[in-house]
Each structure stands twice: as structure tokens, then as C-alpha cells.
N, C-alpha and C. Protein backbone atom coordinates (compact mmCIF):
# COMPACT_ATOMS: atom_id res chain seq x y z
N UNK A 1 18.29 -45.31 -132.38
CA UNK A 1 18.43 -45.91 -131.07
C UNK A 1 17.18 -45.60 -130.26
N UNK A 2 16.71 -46.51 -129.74
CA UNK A 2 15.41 -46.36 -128.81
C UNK A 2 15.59 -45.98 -127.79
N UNK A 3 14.78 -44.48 -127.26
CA UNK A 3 15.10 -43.95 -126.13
C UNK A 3 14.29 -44.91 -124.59
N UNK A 4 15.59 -44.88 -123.76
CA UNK A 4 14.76 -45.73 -122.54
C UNK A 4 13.84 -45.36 -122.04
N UNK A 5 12.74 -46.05 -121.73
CA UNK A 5 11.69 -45.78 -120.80
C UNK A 5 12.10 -45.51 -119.53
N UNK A 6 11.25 -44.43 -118.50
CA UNK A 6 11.55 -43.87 -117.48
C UNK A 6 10.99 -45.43 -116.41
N UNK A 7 11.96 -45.29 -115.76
CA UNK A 7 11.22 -46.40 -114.66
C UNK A 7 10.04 -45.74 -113.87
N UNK A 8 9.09 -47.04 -113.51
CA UNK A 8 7.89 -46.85 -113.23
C UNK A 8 8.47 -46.40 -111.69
N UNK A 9 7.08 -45.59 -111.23
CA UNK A 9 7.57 -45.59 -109.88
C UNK A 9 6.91 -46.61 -109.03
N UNK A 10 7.53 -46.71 -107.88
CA UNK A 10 6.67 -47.74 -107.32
C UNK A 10 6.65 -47.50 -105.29
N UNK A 11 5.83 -48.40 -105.11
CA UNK A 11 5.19 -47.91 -104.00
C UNK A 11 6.11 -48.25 -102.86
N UNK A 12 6.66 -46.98 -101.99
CA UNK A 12 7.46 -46.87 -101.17
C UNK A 12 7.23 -47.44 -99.58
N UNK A 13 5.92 -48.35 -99.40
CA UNK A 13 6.11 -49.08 -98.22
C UNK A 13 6.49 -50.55 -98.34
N UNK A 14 7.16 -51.15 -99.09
CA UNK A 14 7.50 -52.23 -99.14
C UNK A 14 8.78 -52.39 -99.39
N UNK A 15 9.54 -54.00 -98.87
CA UNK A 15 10.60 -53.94 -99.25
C UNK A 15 10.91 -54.64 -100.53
N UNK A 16 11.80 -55.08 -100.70
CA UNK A 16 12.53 -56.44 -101.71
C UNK A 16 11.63 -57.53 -101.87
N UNK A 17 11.32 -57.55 -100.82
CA UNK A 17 10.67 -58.82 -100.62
C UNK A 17 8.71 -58.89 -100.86
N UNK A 18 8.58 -57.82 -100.90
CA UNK A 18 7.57 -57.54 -100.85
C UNK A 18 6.14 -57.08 -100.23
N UNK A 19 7.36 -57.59 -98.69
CA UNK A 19 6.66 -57.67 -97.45
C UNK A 19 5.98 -55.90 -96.89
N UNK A 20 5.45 -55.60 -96.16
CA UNK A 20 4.98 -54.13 -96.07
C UNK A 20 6.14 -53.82 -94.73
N UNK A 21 6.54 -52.50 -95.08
CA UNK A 21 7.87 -51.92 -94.41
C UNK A 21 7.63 -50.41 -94.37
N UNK A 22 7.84 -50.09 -93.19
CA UNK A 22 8.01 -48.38 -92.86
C UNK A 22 9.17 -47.92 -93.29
N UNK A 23 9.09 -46.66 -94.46
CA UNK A 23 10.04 -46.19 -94.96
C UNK A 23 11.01 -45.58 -93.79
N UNK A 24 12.78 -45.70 -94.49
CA UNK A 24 13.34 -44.83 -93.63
C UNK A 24 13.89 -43.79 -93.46
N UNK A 25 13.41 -42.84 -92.97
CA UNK A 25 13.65 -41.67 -93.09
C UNK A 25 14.86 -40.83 -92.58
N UNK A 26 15.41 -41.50 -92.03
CA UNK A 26 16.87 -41.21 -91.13
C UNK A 26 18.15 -40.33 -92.14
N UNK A 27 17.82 -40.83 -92.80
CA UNK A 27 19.04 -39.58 -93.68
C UNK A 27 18.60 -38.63 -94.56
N UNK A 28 17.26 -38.38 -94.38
CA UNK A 28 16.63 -36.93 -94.41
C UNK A 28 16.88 -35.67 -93.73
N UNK A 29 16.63 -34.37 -94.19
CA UNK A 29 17.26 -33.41 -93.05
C UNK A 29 15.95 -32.88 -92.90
N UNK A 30 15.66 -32.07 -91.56
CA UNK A 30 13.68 -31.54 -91.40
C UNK A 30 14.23 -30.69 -92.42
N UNK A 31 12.66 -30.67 -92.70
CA UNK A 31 12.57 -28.96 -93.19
C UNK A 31 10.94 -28.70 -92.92
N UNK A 32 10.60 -28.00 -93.23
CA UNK A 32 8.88 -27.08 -93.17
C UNK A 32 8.01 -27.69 -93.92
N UNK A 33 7.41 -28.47 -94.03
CA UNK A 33 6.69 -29.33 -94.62
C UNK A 33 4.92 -28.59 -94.37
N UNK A 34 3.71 -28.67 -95.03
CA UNK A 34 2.44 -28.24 -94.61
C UNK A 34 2.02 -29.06 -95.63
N UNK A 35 0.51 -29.60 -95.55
CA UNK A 35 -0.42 -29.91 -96.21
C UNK A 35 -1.84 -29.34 -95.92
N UNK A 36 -2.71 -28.97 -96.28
CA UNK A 36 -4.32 -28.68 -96.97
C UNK A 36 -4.79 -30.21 -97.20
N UNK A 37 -5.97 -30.42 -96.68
CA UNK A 37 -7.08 -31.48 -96.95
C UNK A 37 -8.16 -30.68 -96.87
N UNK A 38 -9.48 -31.48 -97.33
CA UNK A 38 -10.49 -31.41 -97.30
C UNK A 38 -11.61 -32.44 -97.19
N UNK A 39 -13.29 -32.22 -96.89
CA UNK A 39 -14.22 -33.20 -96.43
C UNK A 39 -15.11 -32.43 -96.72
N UNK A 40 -16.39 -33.58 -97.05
CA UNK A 40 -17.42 -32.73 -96.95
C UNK A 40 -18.70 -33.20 -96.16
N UNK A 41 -19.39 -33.53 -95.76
CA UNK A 41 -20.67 -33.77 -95.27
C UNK A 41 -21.96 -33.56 -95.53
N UNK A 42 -22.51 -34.19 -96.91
CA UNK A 42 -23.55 -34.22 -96.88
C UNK A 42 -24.71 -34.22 -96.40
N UNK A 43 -25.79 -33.53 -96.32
CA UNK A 43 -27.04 -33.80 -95.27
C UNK A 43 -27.98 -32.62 -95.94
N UNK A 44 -29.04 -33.25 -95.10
CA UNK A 44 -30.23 -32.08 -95.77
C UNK A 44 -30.42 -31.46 -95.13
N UNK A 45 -31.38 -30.35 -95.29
CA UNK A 45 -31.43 -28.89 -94.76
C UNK A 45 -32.25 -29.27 -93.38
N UNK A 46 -32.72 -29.78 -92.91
CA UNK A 46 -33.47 -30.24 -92.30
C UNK A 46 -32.28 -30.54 -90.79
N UNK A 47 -31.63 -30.97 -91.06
CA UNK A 47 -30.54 -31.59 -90.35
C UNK A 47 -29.50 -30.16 -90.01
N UNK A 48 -29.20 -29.68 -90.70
CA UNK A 48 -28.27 -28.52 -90.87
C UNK A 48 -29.12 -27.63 -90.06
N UNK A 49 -30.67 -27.79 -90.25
CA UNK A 49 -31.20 -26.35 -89.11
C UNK A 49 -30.99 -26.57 -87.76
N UNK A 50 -30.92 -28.43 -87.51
CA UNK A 50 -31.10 -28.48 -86.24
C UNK A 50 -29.35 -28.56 -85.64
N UNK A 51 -28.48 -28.01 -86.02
CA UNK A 51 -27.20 -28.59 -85.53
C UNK A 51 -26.83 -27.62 -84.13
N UNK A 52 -27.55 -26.36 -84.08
CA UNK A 52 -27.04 -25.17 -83.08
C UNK A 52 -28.04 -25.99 -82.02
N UNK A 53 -29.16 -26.84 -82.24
CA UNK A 53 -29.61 -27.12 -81.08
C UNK A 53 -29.78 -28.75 -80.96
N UNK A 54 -28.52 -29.39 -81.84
CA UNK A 54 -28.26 -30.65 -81.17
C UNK A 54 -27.76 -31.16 -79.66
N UNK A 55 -28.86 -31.62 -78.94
CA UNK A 55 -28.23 -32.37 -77.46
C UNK A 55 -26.91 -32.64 -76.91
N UNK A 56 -26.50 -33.28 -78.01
CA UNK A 56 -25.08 -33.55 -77.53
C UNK A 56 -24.22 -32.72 -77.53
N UNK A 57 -24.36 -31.35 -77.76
CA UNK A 57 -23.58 -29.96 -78.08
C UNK A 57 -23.34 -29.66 -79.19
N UNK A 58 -22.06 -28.83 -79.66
CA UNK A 58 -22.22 -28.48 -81.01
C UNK A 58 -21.60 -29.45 -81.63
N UNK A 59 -22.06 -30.12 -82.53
CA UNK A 59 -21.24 -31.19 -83.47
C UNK A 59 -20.13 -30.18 -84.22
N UNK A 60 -20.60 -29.23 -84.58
CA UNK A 60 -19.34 -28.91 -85.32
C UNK A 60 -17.65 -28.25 -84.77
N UNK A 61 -18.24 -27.31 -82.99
CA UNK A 61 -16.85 -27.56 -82.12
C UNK A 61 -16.54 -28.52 -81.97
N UNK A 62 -17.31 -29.57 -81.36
CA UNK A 62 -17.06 -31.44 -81.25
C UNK A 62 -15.75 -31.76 -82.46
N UNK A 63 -16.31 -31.83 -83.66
CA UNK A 63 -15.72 -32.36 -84.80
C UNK A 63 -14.26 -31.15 -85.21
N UNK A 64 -14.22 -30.02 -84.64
CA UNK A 64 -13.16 -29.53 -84.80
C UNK A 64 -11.87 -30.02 -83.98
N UNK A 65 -12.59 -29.97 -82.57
CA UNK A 65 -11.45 -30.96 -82.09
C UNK A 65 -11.13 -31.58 -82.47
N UNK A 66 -12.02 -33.05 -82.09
CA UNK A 66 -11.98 -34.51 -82.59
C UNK A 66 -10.81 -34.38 -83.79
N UNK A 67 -11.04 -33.32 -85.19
CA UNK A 67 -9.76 -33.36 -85.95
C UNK A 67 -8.60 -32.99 -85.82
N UNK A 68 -8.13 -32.06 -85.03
CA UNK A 68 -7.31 -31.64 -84.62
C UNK A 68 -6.58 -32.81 -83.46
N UNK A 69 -7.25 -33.72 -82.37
CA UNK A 69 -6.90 -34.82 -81.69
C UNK A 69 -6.29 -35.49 -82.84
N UNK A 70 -6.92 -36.00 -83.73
CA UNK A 70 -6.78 -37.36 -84.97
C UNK A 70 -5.36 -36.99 -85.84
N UNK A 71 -5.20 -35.68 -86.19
CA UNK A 71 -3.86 -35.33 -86.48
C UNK A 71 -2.69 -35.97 -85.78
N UNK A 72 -3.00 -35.41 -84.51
CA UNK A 72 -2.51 -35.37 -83.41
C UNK A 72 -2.10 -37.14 -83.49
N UNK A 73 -2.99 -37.79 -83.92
CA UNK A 73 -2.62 -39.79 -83.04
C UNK A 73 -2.73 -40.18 -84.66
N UNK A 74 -2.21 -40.03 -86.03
CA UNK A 74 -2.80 -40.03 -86.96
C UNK A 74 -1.08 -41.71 -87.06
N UNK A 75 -0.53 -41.60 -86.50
CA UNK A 75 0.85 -43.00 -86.82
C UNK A 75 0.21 -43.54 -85.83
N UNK A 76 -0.43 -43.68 -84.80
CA UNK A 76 -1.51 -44.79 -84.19
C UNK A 76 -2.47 -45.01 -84.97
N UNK A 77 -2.80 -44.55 -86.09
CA UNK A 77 -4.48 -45.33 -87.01
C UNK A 77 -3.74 -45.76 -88.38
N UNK A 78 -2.56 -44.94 -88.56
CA UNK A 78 -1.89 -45.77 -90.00
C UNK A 78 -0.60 -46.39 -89.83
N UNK A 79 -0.45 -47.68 -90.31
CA UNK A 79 0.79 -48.06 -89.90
C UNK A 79 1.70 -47.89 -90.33
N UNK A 80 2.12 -47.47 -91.23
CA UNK A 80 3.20 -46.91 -91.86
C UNK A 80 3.82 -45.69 -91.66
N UNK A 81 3.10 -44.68 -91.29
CA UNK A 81 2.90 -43.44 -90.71
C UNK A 81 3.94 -43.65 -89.44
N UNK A 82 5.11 -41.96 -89.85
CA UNK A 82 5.85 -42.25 -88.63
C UNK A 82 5.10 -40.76 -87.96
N UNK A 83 5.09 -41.02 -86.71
CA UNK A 83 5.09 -40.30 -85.85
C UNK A 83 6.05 -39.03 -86.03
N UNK A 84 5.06 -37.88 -86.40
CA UNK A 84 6.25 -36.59 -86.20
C UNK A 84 5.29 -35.16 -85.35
N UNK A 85 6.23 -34.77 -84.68
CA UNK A 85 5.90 -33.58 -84.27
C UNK A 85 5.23 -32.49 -84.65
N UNK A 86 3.46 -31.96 -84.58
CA UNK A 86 2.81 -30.98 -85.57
C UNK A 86 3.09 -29.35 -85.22
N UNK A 87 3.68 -28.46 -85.45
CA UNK A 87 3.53 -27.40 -85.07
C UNK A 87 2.52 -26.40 -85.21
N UNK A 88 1.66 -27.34 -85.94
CA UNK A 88 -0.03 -26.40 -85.93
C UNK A 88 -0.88 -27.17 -86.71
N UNK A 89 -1.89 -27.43 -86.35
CA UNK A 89 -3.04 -28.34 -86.76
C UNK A 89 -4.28 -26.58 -86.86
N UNK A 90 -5.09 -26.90 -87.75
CA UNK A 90 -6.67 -26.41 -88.10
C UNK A 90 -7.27 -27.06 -88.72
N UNK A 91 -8.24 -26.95 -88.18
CA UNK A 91 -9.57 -27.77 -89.00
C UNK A 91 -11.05 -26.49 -88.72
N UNK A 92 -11.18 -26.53 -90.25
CA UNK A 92 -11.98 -25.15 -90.43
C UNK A 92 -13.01 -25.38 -90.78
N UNK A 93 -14.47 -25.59 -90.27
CA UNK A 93 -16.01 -25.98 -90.74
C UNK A 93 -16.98 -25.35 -91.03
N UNK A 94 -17.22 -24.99 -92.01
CA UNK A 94 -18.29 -24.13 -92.40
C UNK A 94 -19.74 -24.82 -92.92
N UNK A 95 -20.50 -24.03 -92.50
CA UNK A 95 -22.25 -24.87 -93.15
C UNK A 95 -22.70 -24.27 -94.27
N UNK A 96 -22.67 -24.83 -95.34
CA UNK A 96 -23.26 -24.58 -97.06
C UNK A 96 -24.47 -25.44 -97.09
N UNK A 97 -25.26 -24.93 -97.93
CA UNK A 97 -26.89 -24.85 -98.03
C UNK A 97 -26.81 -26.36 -98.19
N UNK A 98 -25.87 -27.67 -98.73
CA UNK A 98 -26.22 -28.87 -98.68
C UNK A 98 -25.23 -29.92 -97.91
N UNK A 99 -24.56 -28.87 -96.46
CA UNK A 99 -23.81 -29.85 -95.90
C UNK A 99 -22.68 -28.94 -95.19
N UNK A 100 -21.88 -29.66 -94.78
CA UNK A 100 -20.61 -28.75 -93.97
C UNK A 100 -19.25 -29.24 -94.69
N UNK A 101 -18.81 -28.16 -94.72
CA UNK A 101 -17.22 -28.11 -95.94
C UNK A 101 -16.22 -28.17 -94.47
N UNK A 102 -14.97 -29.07 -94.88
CA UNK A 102 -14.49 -28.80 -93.67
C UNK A 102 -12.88 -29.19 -94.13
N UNK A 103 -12.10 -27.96 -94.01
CA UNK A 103 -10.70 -27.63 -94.35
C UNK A 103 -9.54 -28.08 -93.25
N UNK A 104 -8.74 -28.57 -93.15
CA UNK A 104 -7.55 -28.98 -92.28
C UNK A 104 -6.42 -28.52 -92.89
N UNK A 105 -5.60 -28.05 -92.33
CA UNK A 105 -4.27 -27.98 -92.32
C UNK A 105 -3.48 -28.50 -91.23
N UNK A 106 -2.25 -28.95 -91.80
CA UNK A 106 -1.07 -29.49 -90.82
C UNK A 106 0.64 -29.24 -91.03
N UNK A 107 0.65 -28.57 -90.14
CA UNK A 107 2.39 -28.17 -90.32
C UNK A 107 3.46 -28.30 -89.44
N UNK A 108 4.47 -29.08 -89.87
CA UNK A 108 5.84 -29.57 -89.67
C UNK A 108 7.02 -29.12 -89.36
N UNK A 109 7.74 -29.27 -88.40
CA UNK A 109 9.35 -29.25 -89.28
C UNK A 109 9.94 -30.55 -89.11
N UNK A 110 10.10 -31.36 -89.76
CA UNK A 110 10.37 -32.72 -89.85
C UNK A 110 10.66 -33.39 -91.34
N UNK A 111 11.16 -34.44 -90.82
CA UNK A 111 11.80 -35.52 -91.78
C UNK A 111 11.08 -36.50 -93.19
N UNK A 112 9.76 -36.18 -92.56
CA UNK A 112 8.57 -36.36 -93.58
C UNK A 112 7.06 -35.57 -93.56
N UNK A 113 6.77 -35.98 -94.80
CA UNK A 113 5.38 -34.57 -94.85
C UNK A 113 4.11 -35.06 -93.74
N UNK A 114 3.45 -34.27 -93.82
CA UNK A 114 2.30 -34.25 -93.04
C UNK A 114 0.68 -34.27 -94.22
N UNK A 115 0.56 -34.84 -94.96
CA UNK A 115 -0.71 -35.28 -96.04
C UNK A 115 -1.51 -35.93 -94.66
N UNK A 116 -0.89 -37.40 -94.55
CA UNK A 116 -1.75 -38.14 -93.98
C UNK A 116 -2.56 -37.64 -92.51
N UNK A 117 -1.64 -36.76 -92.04
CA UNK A 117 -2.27 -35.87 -90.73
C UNK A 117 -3.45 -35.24 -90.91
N UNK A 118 -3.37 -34.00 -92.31
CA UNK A 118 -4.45 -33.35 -93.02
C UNK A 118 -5.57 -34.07 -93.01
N UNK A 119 -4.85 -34.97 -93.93
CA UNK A 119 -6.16 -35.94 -94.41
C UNK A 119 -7.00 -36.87 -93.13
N UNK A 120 -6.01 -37.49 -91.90
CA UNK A 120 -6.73 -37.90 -91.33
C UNK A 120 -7.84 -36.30 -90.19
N UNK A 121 -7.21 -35.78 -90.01
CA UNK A 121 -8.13 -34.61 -89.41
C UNK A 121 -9.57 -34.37 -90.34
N UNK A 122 -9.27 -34.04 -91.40
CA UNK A 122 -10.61 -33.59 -92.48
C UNK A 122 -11.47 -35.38 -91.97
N UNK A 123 -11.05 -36.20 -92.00
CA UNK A 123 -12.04 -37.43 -92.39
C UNK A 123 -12.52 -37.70 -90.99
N UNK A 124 -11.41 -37.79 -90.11
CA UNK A 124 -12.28 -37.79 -88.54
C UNK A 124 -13.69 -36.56 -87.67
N UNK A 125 -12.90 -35.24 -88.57
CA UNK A 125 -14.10 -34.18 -88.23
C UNK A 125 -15.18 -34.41 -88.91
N UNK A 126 -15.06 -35.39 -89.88
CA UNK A 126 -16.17 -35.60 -90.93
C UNK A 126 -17.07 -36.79 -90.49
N UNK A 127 -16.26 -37.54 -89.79
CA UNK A 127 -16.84 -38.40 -88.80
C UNK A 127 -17.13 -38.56 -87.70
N UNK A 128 -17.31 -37.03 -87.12
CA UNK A 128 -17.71 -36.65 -85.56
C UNK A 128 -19.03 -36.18 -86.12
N UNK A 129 -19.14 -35.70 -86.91
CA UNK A 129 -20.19 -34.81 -87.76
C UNK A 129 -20.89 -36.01 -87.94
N UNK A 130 -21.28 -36.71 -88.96
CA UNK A 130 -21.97 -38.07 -89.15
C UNK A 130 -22.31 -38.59 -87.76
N UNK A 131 -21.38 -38.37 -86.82
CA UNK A 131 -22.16 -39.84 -85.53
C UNK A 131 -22.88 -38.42 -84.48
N UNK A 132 -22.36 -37.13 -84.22
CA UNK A 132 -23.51 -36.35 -83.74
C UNK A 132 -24.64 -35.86 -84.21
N UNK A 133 -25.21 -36.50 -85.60
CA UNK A 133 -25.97 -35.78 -86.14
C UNK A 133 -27.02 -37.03 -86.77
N UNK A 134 -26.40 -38.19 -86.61
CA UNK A 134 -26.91 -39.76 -87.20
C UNK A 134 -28.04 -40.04 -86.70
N UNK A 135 -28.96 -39.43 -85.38
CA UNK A 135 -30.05 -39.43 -84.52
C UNK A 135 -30.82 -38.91 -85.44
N UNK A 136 -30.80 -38.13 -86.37
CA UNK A 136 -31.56 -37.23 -86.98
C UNK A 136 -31.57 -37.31 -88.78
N UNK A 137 -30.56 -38.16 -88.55
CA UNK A 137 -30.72 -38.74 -90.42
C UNK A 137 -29.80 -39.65 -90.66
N UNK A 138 -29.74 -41.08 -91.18
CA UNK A 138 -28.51 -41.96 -91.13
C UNK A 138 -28.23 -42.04 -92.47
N UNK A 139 -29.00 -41.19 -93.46
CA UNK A 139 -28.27 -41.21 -94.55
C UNK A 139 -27.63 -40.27 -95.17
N UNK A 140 -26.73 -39.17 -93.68
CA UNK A 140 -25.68 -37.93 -94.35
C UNK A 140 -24.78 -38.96 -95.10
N UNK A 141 -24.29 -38.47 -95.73
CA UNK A 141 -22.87 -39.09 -96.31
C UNK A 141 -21.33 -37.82 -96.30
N UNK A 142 -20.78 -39.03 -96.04
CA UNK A 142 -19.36 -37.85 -96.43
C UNK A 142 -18.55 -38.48 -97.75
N UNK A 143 -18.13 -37.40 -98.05
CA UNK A 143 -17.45 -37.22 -99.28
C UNK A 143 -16.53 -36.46 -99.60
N UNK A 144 -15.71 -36.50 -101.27
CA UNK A 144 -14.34 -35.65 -101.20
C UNK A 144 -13.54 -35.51 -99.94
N UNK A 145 -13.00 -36.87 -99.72
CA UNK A 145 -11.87 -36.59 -98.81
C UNK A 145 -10.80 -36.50 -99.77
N UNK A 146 -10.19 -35.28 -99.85
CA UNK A 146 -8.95 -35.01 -100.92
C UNK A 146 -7.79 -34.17 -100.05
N UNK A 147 -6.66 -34.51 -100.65
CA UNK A 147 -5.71 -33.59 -100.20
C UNK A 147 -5.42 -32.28 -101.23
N UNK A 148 -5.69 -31.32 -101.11
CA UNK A 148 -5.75 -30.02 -101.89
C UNK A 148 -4.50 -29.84 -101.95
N UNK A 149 -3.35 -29.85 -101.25
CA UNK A 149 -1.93 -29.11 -101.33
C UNK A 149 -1.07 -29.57 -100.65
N UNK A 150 0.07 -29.42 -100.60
CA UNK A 150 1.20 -29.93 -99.82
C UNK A 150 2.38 -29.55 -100.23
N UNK A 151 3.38 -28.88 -99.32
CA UNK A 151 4.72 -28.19 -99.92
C UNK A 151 5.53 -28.98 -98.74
N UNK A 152 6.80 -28.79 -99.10
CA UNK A 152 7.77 -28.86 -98.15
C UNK A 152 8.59 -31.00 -99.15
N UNK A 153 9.49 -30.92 -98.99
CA UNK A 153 9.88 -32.17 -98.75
C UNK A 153 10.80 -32.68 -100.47
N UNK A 154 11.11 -33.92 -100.75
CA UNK A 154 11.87 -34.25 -101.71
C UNK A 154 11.05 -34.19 -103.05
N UNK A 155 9.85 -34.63 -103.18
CA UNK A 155 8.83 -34.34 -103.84
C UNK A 155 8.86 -33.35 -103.93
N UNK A 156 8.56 -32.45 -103.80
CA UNK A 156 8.28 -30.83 -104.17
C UNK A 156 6.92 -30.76 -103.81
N UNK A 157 6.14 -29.47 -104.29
CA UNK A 157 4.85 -29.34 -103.76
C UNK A 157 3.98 -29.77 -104.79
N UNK A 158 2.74 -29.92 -104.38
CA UNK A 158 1.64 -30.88 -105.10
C UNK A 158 0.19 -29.34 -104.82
N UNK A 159 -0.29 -29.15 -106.10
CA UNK A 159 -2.05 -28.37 -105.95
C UNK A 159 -2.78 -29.22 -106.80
N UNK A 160 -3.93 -29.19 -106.02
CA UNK A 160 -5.27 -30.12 -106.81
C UNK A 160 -5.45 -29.06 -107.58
N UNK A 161 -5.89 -29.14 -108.62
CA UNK A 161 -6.36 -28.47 -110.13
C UNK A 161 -8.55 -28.51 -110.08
N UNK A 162 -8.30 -27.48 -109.92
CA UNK A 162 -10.03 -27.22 -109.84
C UNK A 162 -10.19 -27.17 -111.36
N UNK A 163 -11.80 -27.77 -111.78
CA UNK A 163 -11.66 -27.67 -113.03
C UNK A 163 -12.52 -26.38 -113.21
N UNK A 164 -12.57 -25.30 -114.54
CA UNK A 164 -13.44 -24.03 -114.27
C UNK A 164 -14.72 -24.85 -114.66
N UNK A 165 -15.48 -25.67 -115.25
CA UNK A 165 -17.07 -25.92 -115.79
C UNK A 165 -18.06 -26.84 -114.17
N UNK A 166 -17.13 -26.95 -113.28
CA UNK A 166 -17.97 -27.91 -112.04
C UNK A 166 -17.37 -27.17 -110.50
N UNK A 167 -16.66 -26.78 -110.98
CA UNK A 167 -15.55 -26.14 -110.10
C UNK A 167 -15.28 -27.22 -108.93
N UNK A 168 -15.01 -28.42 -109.38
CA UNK A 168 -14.70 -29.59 -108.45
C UNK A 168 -12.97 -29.71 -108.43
N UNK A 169 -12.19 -30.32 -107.18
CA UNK A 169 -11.05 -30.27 -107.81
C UNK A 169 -10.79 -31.68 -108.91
N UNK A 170 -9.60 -31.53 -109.47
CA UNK A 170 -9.53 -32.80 -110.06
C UNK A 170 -7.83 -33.45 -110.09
N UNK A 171 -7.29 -34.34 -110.34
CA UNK A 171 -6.02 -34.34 -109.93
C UNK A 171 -5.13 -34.02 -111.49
N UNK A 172 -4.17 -33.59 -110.80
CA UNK A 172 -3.23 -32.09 -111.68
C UNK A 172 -2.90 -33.34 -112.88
């Protein structure tokens, strides 16, 4: 007897019809939900010396906010995205010899996870960074916008898998 194939999964903003639909979350119970993102910002050294004495202030307090705001309005930039309450946003920026690494976290108690919060914080600080610093080189780039982790919710928790030979993450 041929064992059944597992049904595929499939993508939870749509309905029957096909049409695009905000999932509903209403007969969920909260619980503690957190996610980890990450960004990076490419640029040359050149650029990186001048950031403590960029004009417009510090791009990198600038861009800590700015991510921590973007968390904050992150179901106003995605539409599907419901609006939930954050009980702690960080966005953490550090300068490495070819760019600025920049860590977010976002945490919940609510009815759905918080990824897209993470993720939008890491990509908006990553994009305060690029437009205070674009006077002085327009070809930083950003990169690795990834979500590193996430616990809490029906899913269970999710870790990106670093590989040991690049030490890049890679997905599990």
C-alpha cells in the first residue's frame, strides 16, 4: 500500500478564492512570542571613518531609532501584518572593518509572532544608514536581511544554522 504524501503547505494569506486575505487570528490565545533579525551595511573604510563626524548627526543613533519607530508602524508598511502590541524593540549597531552589523529584536505577548517587526527594524536601520551616509558614497549596499530566530507561537521556534567553513548563516 502506498504511503500518502504529506500535504504541501501553502501560503497562509490567501483565501479559497485566491484573492489576498489577512489571516485570522481570533481564536488564538497570546502567548510570548520574540524574534532576532539581522542587516548589514556595506561600505568602505573611507566612509566608516567619517560617520562620528557626519553633518547630519550620528547615522548610527539616527538608524537605531528610525528601527525601533519601523517596528513600531511595521502593519502600516505590510499589509497583511496585524497590528500587535511590542513590549520591547532593540536594534543593536556595531561598525566592522567592512560595514555596520545591525541586530533587532522584537517581543510580544500576543496572538501572532513578531518576525516581520524584527525584520522590518533591521532593514529600516539599514536604510537610515544608506541615506545618512549616501553624500559620501552611493554605492554602500545593504545586505543579509535575515531573520536569525524566533520562538513563541503554533509553529514552534525557528534558528538560522550558521555554516562552520564561511560562518554565514544558512537556512536550517
Amino acid at each position: 500500500m502506498a504511503k500518502a504524501k504529506n500535504k504541501p503547505k501553502k501560503l497562509s494569506h490567501y483565501d479559497e478564492a485566491g484573492q489576498a486575505s489577512m489571516v485570522d487570528v481570533s481564536g488564538k490565545q497570546p502567548s510570548v512570542r520574540e524574534a532576532e533579525a539581522t542587516a548589514f551595511v556595506a561600505m568602505s573604510r573611507d566612509v566608516l571613518r567619517a560617520l562620528p563626524r557626519n553633518p547630519k548627526g550620528d547615522p548610527l543613533e539616527v538608524a537605531r531609532i528610525a528601527g525601533i519607530q519601523a517596528a513600531k508602524r511595521t502593519s502600516d508598511l505590510i499589509p497583511m501584518c496585524h497590528p500587535i502590541p511590542l513590549s520591547k524593540v532593540e536594534v543593536e549597531i556595531n561598525v566592522k572593518k567592512d560595514g555596520v552589523a545591525i541586530r533587532t529584536l522584537a517581543r510580544t505577548t500576543a496572538v501572532t509572532g513578531v518576525e516581520m517587526e524584527a525584520m522590518v527594524a533591521a532593514s529600516v536601520a539599514a536604510l537610515t544608514v544608506y541615506d545618512m551616509c549616501k553624500a559620501l558614497d552611493k554605492g554602500i549596499m545593504i545586505r543579509e536581511v535575515v531573520l536569525l530566530r524566533k520562538s513563541g507561537g503554533k509553529s514552534g521556534d525557528y534558528q538560522r544554522v550558521k555554516t562552520k567553513a564561511t560562518g554565514k548563516s544558512t537556512r536550517p
